[in-house]
PDB file of N, CA and C in Angstrom:
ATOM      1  N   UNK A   1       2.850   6.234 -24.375  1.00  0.00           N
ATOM      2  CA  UNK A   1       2.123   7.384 -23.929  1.00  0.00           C
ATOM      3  C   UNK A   1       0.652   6.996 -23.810  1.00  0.00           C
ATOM      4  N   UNK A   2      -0.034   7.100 -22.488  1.00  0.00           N
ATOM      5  CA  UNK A   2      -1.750   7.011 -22.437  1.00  0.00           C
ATOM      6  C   UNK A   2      -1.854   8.333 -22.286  1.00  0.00           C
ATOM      7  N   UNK A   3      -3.234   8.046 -22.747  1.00  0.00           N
ATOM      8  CA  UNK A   3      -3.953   9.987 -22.418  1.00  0.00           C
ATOM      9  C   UNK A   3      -4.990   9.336 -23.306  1.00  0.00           C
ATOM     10  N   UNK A   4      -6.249  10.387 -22.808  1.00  0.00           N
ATOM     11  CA  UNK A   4      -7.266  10.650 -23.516  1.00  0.00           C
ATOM     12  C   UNK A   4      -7.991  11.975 -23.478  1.00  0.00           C
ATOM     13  N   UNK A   5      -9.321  12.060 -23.874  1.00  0.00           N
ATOM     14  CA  UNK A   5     -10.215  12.946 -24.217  1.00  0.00           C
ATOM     15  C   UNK A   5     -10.920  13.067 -23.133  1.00  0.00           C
ATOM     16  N   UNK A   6     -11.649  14.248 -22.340  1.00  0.00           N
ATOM     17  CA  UNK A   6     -12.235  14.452 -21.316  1.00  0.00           C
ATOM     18  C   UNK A   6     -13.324  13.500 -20.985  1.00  0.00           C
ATOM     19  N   UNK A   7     -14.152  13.535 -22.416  1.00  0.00           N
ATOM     20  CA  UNK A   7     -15.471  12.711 -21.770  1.00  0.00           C
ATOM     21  C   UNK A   7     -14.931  10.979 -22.661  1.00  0.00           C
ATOM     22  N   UNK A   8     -13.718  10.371 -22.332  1.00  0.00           N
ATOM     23  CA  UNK A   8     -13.701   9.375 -22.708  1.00  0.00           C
ATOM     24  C   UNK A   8     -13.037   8.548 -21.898  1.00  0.00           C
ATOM     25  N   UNK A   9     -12.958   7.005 -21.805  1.00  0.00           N
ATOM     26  CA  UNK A   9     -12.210   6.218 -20.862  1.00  0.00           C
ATOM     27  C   UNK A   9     -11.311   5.554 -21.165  1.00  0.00           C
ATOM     28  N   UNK A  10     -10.335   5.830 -20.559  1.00  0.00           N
ATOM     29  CA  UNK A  10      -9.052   4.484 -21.005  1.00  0.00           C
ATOM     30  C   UNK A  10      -8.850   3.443 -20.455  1.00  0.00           C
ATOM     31  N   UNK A  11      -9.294   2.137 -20.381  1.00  0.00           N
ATOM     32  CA  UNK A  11      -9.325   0.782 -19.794  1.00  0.00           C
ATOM     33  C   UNK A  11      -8.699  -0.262 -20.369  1.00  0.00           C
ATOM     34  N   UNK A  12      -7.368  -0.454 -19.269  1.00  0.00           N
ATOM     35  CA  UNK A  12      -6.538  -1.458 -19.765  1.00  0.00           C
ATOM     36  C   UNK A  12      -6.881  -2.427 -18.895  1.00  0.00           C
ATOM     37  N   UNK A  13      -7.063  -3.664 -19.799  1.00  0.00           N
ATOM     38  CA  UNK A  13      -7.394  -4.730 -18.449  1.00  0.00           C
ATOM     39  C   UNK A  13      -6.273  -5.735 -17.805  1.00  0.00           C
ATOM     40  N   UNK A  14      -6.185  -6.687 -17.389  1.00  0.00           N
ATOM     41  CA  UNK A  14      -5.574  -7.188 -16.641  1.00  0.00           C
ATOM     42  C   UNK A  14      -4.410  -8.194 -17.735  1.00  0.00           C
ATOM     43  N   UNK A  15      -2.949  -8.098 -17.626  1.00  0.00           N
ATOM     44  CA  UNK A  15      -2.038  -8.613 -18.043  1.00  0.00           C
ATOM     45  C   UNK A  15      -1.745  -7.907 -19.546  1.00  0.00           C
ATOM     46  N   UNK A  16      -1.977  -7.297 -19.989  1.00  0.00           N
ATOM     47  CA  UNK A  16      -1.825  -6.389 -20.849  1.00  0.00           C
ATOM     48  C   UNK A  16      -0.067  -6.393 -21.177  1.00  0.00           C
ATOM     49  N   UNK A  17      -0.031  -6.334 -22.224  1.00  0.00           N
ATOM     50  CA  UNK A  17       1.556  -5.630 -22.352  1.00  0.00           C
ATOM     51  C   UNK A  17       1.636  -4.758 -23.675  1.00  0.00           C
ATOM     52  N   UNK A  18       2.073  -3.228 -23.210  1.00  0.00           N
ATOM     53  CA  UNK A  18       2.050  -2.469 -24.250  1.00  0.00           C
ATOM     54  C   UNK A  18       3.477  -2.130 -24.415  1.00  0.00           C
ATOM     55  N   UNK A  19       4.297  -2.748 -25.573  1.00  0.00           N
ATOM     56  CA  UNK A  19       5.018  -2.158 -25.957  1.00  0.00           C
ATOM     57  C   UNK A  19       5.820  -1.051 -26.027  1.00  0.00           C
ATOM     58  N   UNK A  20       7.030  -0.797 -26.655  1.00  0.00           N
ATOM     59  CA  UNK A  20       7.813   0.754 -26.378  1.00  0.00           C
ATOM     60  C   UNK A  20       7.172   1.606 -27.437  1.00  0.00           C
ATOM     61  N   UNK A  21       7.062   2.953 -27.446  1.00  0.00           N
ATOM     62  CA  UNK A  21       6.884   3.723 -28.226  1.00  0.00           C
ATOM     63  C   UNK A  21       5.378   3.606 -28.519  1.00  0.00           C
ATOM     64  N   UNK A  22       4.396   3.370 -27.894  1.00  0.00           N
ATOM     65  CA  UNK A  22       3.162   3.222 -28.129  1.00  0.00           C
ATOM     66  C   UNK A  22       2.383   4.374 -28.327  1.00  0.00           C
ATOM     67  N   UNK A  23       1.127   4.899 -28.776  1.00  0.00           N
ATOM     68  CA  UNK A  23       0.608   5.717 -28.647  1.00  0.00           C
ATOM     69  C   UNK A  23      -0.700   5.365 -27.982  1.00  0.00           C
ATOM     70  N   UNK A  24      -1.404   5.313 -26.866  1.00  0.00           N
ATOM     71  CA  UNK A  24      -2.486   4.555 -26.654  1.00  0.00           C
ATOM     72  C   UNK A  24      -3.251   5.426 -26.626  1.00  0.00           C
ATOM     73  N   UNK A  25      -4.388   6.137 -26.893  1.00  0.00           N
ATOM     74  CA  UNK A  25      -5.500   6.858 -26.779  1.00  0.00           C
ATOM     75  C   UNK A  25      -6.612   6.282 -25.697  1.00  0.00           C
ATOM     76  N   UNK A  26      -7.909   7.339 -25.383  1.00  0.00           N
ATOM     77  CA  UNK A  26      -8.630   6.721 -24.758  1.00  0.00           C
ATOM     78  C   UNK A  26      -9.312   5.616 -25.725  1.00  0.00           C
ATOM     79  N   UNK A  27      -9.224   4.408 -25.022  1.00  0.00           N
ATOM     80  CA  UNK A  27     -10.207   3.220 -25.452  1.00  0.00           C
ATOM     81  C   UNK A  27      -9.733   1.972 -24.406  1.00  0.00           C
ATOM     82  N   UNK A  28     -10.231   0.667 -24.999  1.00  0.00           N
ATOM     83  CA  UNK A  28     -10.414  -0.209 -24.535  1.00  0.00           C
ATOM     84  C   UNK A  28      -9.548  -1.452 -24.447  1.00  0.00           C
ATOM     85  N   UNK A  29      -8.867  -1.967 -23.548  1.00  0.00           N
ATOM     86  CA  UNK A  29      -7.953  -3.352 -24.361  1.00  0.00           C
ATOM     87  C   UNK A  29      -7.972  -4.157 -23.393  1.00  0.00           C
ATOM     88  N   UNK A  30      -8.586  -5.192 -23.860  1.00  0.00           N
ATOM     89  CA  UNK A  30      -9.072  -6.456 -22.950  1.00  0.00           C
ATOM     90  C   UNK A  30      -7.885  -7.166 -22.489  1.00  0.00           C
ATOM     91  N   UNK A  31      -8.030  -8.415 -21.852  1.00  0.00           N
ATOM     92  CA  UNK A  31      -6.860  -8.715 -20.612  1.00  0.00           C
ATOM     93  C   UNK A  31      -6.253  -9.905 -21.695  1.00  0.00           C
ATOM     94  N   UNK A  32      -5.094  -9.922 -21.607  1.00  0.00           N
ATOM     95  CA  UNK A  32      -3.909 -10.836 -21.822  1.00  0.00           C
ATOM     96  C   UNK A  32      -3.460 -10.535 -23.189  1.00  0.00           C
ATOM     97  N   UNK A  33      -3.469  -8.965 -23.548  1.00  0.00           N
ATOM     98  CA  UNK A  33      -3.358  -8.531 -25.355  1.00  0.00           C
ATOM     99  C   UNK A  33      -1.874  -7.884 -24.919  1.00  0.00           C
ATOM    100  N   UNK A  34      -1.594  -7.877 -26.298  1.00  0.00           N
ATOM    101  CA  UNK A  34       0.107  -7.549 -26.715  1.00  0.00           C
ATOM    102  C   UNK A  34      -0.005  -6.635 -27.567  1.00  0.00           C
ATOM    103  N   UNK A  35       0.143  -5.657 -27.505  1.00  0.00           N
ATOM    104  CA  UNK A  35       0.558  -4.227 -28.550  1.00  0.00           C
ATOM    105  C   UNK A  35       1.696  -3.990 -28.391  1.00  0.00           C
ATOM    106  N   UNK A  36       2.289  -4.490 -29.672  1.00  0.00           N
ATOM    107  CA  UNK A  36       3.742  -4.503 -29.745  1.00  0.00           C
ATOM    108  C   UNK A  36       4.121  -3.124 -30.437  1.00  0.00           C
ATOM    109  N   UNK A  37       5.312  -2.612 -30.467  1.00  0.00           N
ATOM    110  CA  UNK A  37       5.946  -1.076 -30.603  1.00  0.00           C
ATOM    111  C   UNK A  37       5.316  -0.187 -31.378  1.00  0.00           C
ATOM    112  N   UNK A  38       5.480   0.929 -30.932  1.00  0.00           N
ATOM    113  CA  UNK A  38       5.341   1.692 -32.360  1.00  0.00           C
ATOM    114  C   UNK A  38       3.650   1.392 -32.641  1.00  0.00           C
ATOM    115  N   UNK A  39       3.024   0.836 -31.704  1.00  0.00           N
ATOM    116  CA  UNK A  39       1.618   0.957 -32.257  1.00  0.00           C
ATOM    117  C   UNK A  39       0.718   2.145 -32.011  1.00  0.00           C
ATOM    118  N   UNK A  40      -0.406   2.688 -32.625  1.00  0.00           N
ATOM    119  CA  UNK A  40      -1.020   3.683 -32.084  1.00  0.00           C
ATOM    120  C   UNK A  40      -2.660   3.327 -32.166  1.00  0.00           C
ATOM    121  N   UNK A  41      -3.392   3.433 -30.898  1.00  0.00           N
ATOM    122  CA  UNK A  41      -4.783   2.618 -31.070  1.00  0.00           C
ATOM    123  C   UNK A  41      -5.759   4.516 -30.503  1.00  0.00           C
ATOM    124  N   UNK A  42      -6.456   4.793 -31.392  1.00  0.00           N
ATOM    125  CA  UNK A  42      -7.218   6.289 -31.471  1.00  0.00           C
ATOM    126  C   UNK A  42      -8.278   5.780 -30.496  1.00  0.00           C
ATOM    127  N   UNK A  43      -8.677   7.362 -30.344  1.00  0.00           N
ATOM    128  CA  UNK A  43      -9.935   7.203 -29.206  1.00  0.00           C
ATOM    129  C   UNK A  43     -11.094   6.196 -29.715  1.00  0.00           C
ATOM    130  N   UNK A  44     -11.795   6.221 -28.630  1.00  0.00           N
ATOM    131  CA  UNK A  44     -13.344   5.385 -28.479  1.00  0.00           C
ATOM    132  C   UNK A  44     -13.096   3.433 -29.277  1.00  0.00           C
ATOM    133  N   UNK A  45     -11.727   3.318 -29.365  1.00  0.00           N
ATOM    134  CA  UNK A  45     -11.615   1.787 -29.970  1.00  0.00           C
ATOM    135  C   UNK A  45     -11.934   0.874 -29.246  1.00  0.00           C
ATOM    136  N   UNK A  46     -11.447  -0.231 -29.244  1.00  0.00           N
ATOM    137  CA  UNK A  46     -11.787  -1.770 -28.816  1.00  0.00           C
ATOM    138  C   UNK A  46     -11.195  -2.718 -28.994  1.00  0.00           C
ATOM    139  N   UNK A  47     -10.548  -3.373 -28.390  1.00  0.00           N
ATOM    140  CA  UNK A  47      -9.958  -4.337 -28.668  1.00  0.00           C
ATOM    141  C   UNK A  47      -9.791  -5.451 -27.537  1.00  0.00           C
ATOM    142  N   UNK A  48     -10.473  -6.605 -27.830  1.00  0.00           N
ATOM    143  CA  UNK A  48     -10.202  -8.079 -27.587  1.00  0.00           C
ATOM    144  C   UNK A  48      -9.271  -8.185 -26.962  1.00  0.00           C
ATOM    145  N   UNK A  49      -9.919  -9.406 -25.825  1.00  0.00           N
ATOM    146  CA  UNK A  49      -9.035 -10.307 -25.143  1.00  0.00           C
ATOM    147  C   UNK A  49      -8.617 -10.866 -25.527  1.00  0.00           C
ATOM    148  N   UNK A  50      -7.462 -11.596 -25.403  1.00  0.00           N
ATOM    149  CA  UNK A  50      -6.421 -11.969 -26.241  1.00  0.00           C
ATOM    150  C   UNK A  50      -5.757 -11.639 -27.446  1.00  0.00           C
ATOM    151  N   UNK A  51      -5.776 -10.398 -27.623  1.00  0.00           N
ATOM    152  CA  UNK A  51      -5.321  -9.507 -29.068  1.00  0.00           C
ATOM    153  C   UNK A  51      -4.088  -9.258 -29.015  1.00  0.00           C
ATOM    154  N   UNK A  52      -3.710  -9.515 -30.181  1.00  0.00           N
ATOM    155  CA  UNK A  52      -1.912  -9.458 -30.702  1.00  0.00           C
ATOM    156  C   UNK A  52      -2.436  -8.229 -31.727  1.00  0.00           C
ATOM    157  N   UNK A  53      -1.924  -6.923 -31.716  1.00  0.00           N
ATOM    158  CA  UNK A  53      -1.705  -5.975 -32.217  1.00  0.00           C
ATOM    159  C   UNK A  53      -0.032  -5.983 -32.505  1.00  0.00           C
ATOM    160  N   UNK A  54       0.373  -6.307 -34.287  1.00  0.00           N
ATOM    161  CA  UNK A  54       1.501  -6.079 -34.655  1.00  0.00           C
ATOM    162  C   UNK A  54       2.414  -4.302 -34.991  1.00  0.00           C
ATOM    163  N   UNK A  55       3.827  -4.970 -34.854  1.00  0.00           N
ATOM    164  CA  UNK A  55       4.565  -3.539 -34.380  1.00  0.00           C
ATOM    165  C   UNK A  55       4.134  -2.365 -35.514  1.00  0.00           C
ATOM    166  N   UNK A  56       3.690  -0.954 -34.848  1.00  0.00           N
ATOM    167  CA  UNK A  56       3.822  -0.186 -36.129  1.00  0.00           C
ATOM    168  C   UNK A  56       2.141   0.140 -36.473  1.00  0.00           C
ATOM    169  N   UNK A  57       1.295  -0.949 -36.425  1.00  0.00           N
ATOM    170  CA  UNK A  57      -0.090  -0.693 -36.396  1.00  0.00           C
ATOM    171  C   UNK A  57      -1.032   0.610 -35.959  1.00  0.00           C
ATOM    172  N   UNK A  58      -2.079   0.614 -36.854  1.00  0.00           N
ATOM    173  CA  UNK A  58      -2.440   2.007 -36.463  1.00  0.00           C
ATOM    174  C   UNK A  58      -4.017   1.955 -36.051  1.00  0.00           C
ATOM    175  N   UNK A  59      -4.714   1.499 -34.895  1.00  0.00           N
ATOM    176  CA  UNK A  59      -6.189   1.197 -35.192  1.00  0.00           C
ATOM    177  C   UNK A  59      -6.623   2.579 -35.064  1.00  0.00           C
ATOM    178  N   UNK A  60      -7.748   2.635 -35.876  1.00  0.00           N
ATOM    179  CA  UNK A  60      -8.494   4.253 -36.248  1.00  0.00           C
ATOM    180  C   UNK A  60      -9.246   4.404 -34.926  1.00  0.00           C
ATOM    181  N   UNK A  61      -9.752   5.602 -35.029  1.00  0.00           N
ATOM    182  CA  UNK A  61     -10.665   5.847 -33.872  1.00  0.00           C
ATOM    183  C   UNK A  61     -11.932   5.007 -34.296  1.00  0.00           C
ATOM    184  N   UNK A  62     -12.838   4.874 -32.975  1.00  0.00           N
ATOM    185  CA  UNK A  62     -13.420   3.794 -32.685  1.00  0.00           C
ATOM    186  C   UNK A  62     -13.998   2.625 -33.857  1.00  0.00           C
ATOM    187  N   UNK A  63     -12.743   2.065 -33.624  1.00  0.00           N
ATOM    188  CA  UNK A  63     -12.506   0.556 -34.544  1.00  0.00           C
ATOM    189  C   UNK A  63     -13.017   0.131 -33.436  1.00  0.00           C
ATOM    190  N   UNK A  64     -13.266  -1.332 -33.664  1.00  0.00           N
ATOM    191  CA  UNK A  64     -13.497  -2.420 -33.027  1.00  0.00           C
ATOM    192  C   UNK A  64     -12.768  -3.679 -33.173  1.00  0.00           C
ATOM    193  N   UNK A  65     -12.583  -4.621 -32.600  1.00  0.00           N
ATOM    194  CA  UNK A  65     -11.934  -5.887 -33.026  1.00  0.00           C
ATOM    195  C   UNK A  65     -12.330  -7.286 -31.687  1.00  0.00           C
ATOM    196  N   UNK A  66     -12.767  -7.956 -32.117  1.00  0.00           N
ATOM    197  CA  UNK A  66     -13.166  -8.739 -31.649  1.00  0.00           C
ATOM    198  C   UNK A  66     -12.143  -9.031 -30.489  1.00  0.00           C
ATOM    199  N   UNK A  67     -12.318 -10.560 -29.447  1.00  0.00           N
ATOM    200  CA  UNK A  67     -11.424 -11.416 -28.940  1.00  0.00           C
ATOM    201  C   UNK A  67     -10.702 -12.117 -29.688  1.00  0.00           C
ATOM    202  N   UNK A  68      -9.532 -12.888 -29.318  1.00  0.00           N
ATOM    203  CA  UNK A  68      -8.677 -13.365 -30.173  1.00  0.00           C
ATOM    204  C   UNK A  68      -8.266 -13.376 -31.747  1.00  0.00           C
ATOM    205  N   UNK A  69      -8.029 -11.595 -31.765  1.00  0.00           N
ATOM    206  CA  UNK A  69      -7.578 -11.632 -33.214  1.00  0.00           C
ATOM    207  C   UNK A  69      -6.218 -11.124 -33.280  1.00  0.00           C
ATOM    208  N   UNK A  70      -5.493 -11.270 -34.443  1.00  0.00           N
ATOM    209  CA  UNK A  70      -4.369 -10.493 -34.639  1.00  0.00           C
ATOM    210  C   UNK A  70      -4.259  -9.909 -35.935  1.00  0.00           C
ATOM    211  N   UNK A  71      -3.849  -8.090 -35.232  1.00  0.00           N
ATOM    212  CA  UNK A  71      -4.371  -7.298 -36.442  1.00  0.00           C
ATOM    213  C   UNK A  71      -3.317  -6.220 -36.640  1.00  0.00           C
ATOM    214  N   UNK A  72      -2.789  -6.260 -37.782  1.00  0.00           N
ATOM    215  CA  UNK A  72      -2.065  -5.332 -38.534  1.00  0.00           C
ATOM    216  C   UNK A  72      -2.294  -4.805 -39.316  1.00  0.00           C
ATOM    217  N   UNK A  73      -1.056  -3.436 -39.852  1.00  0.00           N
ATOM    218  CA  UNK A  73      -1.520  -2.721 -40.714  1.00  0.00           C
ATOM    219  C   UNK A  73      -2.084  -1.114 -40.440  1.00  0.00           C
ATOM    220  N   UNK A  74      -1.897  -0.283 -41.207  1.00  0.00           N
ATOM    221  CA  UNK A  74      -1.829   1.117 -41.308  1.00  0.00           C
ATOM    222  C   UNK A  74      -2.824   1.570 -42.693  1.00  0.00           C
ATOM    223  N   UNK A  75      -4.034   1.039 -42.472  1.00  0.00           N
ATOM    224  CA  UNK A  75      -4.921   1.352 -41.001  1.00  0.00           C
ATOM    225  C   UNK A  75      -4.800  -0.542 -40.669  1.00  0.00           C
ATOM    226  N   UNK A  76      -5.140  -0.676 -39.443  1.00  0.00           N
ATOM    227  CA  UNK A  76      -4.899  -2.119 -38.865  1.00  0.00           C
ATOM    228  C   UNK A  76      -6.503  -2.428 -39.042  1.00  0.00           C
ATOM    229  N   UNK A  77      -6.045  -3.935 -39.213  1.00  0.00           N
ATOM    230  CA  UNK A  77      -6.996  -5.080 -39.771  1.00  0.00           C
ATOM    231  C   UNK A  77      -6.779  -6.313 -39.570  1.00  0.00           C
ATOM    232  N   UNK A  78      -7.730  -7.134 -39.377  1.00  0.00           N
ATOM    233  CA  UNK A  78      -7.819  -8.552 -38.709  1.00  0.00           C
ATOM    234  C   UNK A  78      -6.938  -9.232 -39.777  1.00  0.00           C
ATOM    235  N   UNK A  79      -5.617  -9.648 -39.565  1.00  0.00           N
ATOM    236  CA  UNK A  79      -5.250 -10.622 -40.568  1.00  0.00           C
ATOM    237  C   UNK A  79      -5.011 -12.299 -39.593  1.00  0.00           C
ATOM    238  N   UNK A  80      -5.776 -12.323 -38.620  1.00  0.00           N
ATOM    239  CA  UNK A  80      -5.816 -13.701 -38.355  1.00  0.00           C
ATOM    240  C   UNK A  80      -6.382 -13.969 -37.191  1.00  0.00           C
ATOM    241  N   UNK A  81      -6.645 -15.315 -36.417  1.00  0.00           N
ATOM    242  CA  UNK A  81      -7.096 -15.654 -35.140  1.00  0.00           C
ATOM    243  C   UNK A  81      -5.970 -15.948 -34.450  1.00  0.00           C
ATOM    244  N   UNK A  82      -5.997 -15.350 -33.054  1.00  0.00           N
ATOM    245  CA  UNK A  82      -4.877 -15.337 -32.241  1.00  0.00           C
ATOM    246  C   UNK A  82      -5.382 -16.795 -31.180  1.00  0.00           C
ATOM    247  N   UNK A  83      -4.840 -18.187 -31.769  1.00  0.00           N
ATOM    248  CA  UNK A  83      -6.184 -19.175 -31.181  1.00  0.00           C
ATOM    249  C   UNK A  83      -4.995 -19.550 -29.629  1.00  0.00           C
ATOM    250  N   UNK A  84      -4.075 -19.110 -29.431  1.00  0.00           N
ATOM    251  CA  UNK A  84      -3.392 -19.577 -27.992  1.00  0.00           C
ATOM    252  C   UNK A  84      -2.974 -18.146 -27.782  1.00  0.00           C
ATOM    253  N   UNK A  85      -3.383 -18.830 -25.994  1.00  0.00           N
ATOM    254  CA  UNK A  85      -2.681 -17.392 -25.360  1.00  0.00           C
ATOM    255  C   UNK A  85      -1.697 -16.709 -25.412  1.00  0.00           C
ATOM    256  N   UNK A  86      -1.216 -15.828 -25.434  1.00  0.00           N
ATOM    257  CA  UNK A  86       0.576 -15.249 -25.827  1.00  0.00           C
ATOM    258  C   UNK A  86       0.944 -15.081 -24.651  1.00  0.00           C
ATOM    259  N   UNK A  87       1.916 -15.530 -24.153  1.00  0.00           N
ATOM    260  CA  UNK A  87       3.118 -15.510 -23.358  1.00  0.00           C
ATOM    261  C   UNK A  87       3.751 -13.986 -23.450  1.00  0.00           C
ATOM    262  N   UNK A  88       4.693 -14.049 -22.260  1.00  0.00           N
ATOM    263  CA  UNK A  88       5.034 -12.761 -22.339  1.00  0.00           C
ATOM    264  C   UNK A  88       5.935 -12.540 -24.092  1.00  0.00           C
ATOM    265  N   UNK A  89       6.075 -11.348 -24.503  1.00  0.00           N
ATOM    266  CA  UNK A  89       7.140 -11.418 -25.682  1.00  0.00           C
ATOM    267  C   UNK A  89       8.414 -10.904 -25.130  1.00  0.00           C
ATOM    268  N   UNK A  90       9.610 -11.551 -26.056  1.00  0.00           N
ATOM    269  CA  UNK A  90      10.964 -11.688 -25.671  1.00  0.00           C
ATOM    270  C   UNK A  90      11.040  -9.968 -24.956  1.00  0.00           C
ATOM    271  N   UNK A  91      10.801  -9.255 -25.635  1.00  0.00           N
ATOM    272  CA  UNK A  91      11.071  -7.990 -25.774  1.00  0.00           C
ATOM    273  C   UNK A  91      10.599  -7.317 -24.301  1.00  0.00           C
ATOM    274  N   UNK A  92       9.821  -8.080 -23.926  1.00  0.00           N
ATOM    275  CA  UNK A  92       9.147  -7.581 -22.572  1.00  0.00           C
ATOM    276  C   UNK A  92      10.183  -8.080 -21.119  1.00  0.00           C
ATOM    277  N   UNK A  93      10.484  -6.658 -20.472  1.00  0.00           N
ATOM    278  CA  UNK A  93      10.535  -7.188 -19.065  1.00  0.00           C
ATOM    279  C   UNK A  93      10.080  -8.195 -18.301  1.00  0.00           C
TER     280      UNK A  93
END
């Protein structure tokens, strides 16, 4: 599900893959990131090119997260550097 807030923007960038069951709010997600299932990212956030967002994750409203990180957790948090590009995941069309 995308949607946002009137005075806010939702910008997905280029090669993106969002997962089933997502919740995406208005915010930001830079090009070649993976938000895998069940994730939910709140308004005004941010998130990095090349970002692996694990299944289930919850980023708060306007979090931030750098480029190449991978971040889990409820509330989600950097638990590592995402240092190669991700390929599509199995799970993806």
């Amino acid at each position: 599900m995308l949607h946002l807030l009137p005075d806010n923007e939702l910008i997905i960038e280029d090669n993106v893959i969002i997962g089933p069951g997502c919740i995406i709010h208005g915010t930001t997600i830079g090009s070649n990131s993976v938000i895998e299932s069940g994730s939910i990212v709140c308004d005004y956030s941010r998130l990095g090119k090349n970002t692996l967002l694990k299944s289930g994750s919850l980023v708060k409203q306007r979090s931030i997260f750098n480029d190449n990180q991978i971040i889990e957790g409820f509330p989600a948090k950097n638990v590592g550097e995402n240092t190669e590009i991700q390929g599509k995941p199995a799970w993806a069309l």
